[in-house]
N, C-alpha and C. Protein backbone atom coordinates (compact mmCIF):
# COMPACT_ATOMS: atom_id res chain seq x y z
N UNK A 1 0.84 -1.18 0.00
CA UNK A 1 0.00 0.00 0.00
C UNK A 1 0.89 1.24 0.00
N UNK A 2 0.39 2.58 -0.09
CA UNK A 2 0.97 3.78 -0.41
C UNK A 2 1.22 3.80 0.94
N UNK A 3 2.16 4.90 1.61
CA UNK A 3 2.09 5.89 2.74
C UNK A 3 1.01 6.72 3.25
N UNK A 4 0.27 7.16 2.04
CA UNK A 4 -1.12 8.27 2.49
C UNK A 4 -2.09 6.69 2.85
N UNK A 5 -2.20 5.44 2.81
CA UNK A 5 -3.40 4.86 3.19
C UNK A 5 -2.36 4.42 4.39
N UNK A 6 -1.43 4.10 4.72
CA UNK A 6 -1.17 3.60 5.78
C UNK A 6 -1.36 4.68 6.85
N UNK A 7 -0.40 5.93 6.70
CA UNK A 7 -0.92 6.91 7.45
C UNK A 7 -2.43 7.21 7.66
N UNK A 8 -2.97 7.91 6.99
CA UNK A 8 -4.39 8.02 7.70
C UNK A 8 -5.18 6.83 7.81
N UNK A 9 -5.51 5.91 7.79
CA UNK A 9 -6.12 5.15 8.22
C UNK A 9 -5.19 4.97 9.78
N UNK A 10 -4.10 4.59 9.76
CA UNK A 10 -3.43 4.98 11.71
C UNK A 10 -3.69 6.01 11.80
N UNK A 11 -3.71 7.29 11.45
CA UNK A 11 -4.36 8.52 12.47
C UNK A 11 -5.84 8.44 12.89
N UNK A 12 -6.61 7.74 11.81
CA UNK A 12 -7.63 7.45 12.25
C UNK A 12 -8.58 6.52 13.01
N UNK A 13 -7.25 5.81 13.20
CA UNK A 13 -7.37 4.68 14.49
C UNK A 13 -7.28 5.49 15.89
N UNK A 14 -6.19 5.80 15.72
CA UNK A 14 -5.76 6.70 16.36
C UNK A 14 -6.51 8.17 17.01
N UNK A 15 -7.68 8.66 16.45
CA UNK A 15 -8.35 9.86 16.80
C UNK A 15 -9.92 8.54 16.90
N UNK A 16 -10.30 7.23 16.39
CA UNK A 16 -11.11 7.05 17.49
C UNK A 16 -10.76 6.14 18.29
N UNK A 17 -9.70 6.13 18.63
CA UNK A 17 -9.12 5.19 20.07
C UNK A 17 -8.77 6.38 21.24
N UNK A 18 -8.26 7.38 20.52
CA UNK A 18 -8.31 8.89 22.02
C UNK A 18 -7.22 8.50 22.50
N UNK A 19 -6.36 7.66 21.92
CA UNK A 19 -5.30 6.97 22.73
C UNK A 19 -3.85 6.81 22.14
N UNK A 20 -3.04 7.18 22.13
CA UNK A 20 -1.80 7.36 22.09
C UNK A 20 -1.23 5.78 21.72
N UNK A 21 -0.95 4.92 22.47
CA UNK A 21 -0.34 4.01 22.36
C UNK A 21 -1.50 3.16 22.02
N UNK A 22 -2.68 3.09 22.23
CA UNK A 22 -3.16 2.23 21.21
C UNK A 22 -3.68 2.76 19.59
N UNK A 23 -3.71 3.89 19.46
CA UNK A 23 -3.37 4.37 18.21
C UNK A 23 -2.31 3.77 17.68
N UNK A 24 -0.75 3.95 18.22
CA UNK A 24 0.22 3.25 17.51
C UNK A 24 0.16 2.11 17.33
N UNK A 25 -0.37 0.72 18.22
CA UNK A 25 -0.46 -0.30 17.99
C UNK A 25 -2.01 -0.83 17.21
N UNK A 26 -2.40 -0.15 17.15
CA UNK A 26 -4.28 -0.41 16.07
C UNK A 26 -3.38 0.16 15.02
N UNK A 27 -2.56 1.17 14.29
CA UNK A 27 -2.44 1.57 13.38
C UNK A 27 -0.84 0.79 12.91
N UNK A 28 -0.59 -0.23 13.77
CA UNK A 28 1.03 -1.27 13.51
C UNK A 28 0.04 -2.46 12.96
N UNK A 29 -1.13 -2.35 13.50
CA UNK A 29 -2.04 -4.04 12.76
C UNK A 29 -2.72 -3.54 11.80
N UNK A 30 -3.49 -2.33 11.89
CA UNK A 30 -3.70 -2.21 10.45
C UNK A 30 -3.21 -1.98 8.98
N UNK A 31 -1.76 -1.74 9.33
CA UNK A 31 -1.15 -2.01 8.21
C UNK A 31 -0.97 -3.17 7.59
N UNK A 32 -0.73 -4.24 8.50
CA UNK A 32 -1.10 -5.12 8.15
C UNK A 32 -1.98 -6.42 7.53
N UNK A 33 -3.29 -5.89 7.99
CA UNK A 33 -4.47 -5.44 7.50
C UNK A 33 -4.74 -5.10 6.44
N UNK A 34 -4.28 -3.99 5.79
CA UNK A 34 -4.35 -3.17 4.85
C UNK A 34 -3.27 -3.89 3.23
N UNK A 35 -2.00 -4.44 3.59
CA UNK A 35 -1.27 -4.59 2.99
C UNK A 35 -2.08 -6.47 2.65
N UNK A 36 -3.08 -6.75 3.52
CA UNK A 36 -3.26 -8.20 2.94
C UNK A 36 -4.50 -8.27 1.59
N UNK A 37 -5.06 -6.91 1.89
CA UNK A 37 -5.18 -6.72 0.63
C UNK A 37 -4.85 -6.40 -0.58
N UNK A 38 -5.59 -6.92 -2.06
CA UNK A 38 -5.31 -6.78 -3.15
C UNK A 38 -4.74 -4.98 -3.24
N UNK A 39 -3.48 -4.39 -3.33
CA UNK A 39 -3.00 -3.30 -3.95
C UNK A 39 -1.95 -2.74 -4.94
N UNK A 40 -2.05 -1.53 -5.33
CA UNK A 40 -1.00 -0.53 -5.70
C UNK A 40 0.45 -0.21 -4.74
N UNK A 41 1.34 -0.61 -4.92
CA UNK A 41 2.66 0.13 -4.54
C UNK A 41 3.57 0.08 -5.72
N UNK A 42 4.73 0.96 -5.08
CA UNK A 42 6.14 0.91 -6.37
C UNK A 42 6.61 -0.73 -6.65
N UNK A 43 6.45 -2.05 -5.60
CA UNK A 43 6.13 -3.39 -6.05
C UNK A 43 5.73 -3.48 -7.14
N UNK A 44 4.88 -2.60 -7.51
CA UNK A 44 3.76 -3.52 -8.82
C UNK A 44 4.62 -3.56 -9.71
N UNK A 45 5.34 -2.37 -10.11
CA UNK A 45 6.35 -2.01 -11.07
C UNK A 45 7.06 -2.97 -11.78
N UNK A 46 7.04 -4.43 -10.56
CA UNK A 46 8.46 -5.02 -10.35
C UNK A 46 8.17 -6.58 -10.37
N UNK A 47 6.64 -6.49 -10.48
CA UNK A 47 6.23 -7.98 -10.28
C UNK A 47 6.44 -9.14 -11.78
N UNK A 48 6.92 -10.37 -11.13
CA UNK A 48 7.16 -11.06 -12.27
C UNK A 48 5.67 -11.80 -12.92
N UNK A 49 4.73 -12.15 -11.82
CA UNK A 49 3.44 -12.53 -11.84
C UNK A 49 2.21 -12.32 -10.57
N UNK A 50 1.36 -12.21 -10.93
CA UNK A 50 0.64 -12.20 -9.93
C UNK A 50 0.08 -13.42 -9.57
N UNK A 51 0.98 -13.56 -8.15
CA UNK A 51 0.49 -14.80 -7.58
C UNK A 51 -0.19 -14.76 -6.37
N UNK A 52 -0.52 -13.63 -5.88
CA UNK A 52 -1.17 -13.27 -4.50
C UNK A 52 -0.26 -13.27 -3.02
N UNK A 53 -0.84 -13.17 -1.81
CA UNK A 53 -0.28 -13.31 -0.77
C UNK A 53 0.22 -14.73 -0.47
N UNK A 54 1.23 -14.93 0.29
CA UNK A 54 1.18 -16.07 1.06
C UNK A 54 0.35 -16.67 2.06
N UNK A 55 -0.25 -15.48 2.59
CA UNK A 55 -1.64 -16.28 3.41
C UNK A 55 -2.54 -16.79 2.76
N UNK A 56 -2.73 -16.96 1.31
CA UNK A 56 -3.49 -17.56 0.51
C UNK A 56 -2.70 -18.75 -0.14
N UNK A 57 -1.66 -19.14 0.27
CA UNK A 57 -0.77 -20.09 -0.08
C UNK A 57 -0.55 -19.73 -1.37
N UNK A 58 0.08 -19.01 -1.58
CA UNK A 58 0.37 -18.75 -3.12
C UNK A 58 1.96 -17.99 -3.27
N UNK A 59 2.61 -17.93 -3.95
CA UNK A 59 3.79 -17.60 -3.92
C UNK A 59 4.27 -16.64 -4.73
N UNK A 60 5.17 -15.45 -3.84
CA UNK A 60 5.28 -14.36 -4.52
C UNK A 60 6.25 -14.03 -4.43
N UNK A 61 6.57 -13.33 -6.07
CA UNK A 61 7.80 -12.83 -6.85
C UNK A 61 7.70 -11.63 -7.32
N UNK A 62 8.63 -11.51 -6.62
CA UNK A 62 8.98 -9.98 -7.53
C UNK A 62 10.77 -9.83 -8.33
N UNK A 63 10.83 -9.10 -9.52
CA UNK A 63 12.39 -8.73 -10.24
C UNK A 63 12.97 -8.04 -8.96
N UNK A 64 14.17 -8.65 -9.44
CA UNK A 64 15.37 -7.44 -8.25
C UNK A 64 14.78 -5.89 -8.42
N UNK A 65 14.96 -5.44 -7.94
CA UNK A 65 14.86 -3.33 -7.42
C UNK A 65 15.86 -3.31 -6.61
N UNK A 66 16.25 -1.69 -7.40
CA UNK A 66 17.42 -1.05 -6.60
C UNK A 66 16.76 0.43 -5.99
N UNK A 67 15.46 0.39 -6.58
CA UNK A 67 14.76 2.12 -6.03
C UNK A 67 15.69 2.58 -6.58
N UNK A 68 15.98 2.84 -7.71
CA UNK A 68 17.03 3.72 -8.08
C UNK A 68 16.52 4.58 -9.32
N UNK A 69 15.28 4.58 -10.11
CA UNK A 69 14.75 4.99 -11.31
C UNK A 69 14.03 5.65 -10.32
N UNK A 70 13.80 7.38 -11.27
CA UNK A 70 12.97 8.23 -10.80
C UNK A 70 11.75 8.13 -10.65
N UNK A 71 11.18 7.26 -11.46
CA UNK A 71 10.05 7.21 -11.05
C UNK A 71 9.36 6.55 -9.69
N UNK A 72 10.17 5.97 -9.20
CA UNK A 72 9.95 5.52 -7.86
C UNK A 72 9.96 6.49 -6.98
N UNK A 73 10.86 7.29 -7.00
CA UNK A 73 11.48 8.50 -6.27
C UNK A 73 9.87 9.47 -6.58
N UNK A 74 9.62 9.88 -7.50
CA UNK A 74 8.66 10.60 -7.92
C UNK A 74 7.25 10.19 -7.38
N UNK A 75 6.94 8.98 -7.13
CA UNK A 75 5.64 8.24 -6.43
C UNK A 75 5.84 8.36 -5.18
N UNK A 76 6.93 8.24 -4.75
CA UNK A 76 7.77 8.73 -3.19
C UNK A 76 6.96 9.67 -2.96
N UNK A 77 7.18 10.97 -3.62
CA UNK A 77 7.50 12.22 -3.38
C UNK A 77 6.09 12.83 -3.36
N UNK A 78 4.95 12.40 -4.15
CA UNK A 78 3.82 12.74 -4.58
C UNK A 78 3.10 11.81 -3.17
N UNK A 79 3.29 10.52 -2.81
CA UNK A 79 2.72 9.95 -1.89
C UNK A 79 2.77 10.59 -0.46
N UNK A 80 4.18 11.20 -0.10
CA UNK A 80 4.38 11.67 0.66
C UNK A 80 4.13 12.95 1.27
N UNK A 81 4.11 13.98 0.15
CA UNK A 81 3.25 15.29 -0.30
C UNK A 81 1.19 15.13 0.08
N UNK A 82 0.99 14.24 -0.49
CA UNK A 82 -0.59 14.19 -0.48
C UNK A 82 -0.81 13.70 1.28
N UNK A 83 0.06 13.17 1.96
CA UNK A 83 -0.29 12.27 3.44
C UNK A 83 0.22 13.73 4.20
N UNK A 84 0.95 14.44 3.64
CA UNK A 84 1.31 15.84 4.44
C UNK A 84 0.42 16.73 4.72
N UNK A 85 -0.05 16.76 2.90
CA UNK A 85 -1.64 17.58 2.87
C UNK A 85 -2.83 17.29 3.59
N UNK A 86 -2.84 16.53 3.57
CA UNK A 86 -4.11 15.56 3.95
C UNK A 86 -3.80 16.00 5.57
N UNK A 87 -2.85 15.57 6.37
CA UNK A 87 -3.08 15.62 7.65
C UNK A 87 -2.43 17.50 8.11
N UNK A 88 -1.92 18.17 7.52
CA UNK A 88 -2.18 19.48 7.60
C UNK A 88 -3.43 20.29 7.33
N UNK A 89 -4.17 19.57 6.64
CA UNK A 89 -6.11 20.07 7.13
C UNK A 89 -6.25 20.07 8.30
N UNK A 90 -6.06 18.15 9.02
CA UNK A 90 -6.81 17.96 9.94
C UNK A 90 -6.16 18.88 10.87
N UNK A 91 -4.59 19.26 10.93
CA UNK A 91 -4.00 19.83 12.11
C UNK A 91 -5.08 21.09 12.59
N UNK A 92 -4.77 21.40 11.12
CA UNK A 92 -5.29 22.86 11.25
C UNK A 92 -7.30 23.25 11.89
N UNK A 93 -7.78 21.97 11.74
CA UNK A 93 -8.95 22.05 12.13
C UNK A 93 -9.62 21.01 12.59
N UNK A 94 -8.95 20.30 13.87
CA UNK A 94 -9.36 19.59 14.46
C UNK A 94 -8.48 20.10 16.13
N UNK A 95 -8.86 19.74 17.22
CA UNK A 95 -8.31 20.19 18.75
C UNK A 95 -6.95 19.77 19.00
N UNK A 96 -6.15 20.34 19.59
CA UNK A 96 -5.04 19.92 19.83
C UNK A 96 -4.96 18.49 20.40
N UNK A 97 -6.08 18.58 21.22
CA UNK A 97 -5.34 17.09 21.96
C UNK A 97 -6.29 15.94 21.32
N UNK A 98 -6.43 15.78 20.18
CA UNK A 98 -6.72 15.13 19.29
C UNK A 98 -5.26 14.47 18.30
N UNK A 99 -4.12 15.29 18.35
CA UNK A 99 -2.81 15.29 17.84
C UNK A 99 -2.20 13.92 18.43
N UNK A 100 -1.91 13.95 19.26
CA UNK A 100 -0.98 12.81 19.92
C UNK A 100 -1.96 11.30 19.38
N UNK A 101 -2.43 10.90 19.58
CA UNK A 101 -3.55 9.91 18.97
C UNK A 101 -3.30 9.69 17.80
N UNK A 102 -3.68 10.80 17.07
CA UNK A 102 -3.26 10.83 15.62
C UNK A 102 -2.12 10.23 15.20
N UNK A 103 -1.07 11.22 15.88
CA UNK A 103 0.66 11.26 14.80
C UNK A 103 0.82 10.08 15.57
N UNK A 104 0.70 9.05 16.83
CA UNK A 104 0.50 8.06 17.01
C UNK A 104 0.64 6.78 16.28
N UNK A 105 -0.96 6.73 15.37
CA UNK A 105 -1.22 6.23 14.91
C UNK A 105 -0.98 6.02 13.59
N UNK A 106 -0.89 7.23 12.96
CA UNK A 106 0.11 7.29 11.57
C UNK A 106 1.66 6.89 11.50
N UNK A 107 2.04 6.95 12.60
CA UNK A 107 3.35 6.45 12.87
C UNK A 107 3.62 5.08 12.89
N UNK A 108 2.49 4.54 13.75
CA UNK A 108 2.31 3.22 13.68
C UNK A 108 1.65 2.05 12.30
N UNK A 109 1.22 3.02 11.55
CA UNK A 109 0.56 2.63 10.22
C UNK A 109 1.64 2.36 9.34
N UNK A 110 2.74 3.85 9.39
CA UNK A 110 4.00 3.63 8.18
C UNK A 110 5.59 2.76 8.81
N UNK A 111 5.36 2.94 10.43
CA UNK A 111 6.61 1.94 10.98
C UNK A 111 7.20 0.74 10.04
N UNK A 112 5.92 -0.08 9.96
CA UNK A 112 6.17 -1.20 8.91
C UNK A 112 6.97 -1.04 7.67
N UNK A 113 6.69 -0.47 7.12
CA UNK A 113 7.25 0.13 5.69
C UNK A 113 8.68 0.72 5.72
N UNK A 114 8.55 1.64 6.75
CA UNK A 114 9.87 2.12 7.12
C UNK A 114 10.93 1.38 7.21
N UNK A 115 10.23 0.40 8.05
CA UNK A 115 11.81 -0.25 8.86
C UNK A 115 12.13 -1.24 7.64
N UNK A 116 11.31 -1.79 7.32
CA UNK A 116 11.59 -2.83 5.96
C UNK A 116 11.53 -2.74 4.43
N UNK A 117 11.28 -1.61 3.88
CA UNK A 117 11.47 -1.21 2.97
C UNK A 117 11.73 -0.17 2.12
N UNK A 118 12.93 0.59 2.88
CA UNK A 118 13.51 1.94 2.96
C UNK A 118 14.44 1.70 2.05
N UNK A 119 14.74 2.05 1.18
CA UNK A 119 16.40 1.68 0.29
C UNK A 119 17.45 2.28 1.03
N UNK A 120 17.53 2.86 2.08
CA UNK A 120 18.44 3.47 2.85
C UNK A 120 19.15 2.66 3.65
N UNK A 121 18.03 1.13 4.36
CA UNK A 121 18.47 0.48 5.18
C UNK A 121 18.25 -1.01 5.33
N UNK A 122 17.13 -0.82 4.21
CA UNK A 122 16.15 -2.23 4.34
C UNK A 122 17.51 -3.67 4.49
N UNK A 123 18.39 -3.48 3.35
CA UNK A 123 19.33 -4.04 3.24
C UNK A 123 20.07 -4.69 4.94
N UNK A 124 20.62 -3.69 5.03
CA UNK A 124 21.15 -4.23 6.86
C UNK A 124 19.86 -4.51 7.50
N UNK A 125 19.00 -4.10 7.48
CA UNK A 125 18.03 -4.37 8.56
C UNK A 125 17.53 -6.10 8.55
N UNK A 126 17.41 -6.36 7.22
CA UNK A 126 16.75 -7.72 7.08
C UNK A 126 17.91 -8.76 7.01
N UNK A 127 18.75 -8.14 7.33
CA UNK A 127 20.44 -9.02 7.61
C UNK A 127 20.47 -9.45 8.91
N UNK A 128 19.72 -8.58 10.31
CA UNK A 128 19.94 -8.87 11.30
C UNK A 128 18.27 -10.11 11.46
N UNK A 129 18.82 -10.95 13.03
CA UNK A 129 17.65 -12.00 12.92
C UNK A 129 16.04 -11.40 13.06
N UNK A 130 16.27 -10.25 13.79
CA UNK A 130 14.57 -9.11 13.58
C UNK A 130 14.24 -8.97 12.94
N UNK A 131 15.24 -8.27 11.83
CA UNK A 131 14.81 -7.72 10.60
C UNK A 131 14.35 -8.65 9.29
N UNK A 132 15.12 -9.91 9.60
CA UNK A 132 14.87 -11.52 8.84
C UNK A 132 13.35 -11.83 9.04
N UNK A 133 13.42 -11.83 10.49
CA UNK A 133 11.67 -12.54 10.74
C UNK A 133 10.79 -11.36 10.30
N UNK A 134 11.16 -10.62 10.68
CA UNK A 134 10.14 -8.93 10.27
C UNK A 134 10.04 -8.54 9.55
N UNK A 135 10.91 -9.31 8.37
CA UNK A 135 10.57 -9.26 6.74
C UNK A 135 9.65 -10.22 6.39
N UNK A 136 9.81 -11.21 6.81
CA UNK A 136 9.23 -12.59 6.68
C UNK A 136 7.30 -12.31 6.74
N UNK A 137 7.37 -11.94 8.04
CA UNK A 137 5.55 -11.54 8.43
C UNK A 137 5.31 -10.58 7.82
N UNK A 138 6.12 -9.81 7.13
CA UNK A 138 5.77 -8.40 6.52
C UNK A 138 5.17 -9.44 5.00
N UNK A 139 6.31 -10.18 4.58
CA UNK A 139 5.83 -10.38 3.13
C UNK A 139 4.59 -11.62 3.18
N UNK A 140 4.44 -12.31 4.25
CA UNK A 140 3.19 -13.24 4.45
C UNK A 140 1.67 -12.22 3.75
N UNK A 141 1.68 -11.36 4.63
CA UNK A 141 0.41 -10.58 4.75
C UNK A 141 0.52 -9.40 3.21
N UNK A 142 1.69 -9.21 2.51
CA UNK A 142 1.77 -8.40 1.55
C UNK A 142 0.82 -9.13 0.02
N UNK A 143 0.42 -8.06 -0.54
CA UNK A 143 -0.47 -8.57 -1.84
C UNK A 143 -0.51 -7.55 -2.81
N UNK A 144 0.36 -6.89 -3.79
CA UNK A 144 0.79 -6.04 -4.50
C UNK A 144 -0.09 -6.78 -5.22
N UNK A 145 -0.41 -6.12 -6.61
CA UNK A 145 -1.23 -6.65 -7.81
C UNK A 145 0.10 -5.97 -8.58
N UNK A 146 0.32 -6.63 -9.79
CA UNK A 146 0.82 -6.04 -10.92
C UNK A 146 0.38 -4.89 -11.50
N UNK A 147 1.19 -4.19 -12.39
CA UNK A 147 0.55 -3.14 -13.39
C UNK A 147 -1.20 -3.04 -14.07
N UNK A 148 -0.61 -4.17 -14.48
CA UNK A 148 -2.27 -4.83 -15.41
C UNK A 148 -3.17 -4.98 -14.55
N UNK A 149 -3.10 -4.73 -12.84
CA UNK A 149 -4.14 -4.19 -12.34
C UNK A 149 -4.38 -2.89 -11.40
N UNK A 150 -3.52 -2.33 -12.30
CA UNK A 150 -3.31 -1.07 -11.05
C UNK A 150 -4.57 -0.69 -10.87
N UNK A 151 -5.59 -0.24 -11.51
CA UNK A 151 -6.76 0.42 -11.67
C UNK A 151 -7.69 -0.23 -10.36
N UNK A 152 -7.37 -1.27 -10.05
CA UNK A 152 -8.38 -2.21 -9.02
C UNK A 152 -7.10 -1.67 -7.49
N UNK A 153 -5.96 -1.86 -7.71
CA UNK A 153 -5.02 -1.56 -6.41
C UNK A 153 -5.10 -0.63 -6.02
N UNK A 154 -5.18 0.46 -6.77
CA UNK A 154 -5.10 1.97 -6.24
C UNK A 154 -6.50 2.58 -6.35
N UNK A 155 -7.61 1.90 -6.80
CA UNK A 155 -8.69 2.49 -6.15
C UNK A 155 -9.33 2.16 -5.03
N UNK A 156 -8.86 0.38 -4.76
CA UNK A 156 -8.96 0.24 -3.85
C UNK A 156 -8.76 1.24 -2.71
N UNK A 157 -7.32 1.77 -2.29
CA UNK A 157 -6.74 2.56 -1.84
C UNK A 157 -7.62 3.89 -1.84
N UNK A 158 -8.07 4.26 -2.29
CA UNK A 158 -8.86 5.61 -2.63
C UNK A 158 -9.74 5.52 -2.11
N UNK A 159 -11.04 4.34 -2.30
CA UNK A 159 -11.92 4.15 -1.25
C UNK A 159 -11.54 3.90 0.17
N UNK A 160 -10.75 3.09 0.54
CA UNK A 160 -10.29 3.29 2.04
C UNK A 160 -9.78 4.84 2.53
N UNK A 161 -8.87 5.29 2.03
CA UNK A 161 -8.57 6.83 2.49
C UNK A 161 -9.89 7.81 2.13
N UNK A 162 -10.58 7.61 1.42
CA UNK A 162 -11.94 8.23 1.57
C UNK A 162 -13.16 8.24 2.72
N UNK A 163 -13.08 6.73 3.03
CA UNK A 163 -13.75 6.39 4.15
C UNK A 163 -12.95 6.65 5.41
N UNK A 164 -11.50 6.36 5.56
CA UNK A 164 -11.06 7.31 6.62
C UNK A 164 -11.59 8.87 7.13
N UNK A 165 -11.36 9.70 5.37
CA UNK A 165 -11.60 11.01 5.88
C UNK A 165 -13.09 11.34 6.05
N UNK A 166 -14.08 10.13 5.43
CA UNK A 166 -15.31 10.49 6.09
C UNK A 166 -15.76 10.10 7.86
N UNK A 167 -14.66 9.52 7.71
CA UNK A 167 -15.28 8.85 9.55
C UNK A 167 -14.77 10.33 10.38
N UNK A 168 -13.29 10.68 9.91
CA UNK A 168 -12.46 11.61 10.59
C UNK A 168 -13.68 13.25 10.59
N UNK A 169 -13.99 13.29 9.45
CA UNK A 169 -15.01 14.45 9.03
C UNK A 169 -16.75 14.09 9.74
N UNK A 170 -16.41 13.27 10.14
CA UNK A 170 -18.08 13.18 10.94
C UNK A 170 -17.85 13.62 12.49
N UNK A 171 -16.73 13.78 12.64
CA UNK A 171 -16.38 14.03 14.22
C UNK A 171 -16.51 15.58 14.58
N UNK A 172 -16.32 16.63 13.41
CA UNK A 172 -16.30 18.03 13.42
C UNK A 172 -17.10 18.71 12.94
């Protein structure tokens, strides 16, 4: 999944849990959650076939990636931009102590991603025995669709961050 659905959907765990640390941990499972569904990421780019998740017993491949073509960088940059926007509304017009909950929970939504699939580090990280197993459960529950279905992955995605910001927008 993108960054803008992992993030707000954890902030929005996060603003209706009222709760700080279970924001972060509702928004560490729903990524997981989120990623066992059929989606869009820079993966798709890269897939050799679509064979689904491993929790469906099915086995999945992807071509080597180095994140090194701009256009990855550029989906980066646009993903990361729109989850900025998006939660600089809510800053701006929702109560302060509504915040901690939130950035909480968005924190806890993109942790996953971070720690394991950063081109900065992913490399050492999944070298050590944490980062081995914590790749491992990461890619169980993962389900990229190929190109040839982006249209179903990333709208998927669109309806969930939609229904986030309608739950978040019924509160104000």
């Amino acid at each position: 999944m993108l960054f803008t659905t992992h993030a707000i959907t954890g902030a929005t765990i996060g603003f209706l849990t009222g709760n700080p640390i279970l924001g972060f941990f509702g928004g560490w499972l729903s990524h997981h959650i989120l990623d066992a569904l059929p989606h869009f990421d820079q993966g798709s780019f890269y897939m050799n076939k679509d064979y689904g998740p491993s929790w469906l017993g099915a086995h999945y491949e992807e071509k080597k990636k180095k994140f090194k073509i701009k256009r990855d960088w550029i989906i980066l940059f646009i993903d990361i931009s729109v989850t900025l926007l998006i939660a600089s509304y809510f800053a701006a017009n929702i109560p302060v102590y509504f915040w901690p909950p939130m950035i909480f929970g968005a924190i806890g939504g993109l942790l996953p991603d971070i720690f394991d699939t950063s081109p900065l580090w992913k490399d050492g990280f999944r070298k050590t025995k944490i980062g081995f197993l914590f790749h491992k459960i990461h890619l169980f529950f993962h389900w990229p669709l190929s190109m040839r279905f982006f249209y179903i992955g990333f709208g998927l995605q669109i309806l969930i961050v939609f229904i986030d910001l309608f739950i978040l927008s019924g509160f104000f």
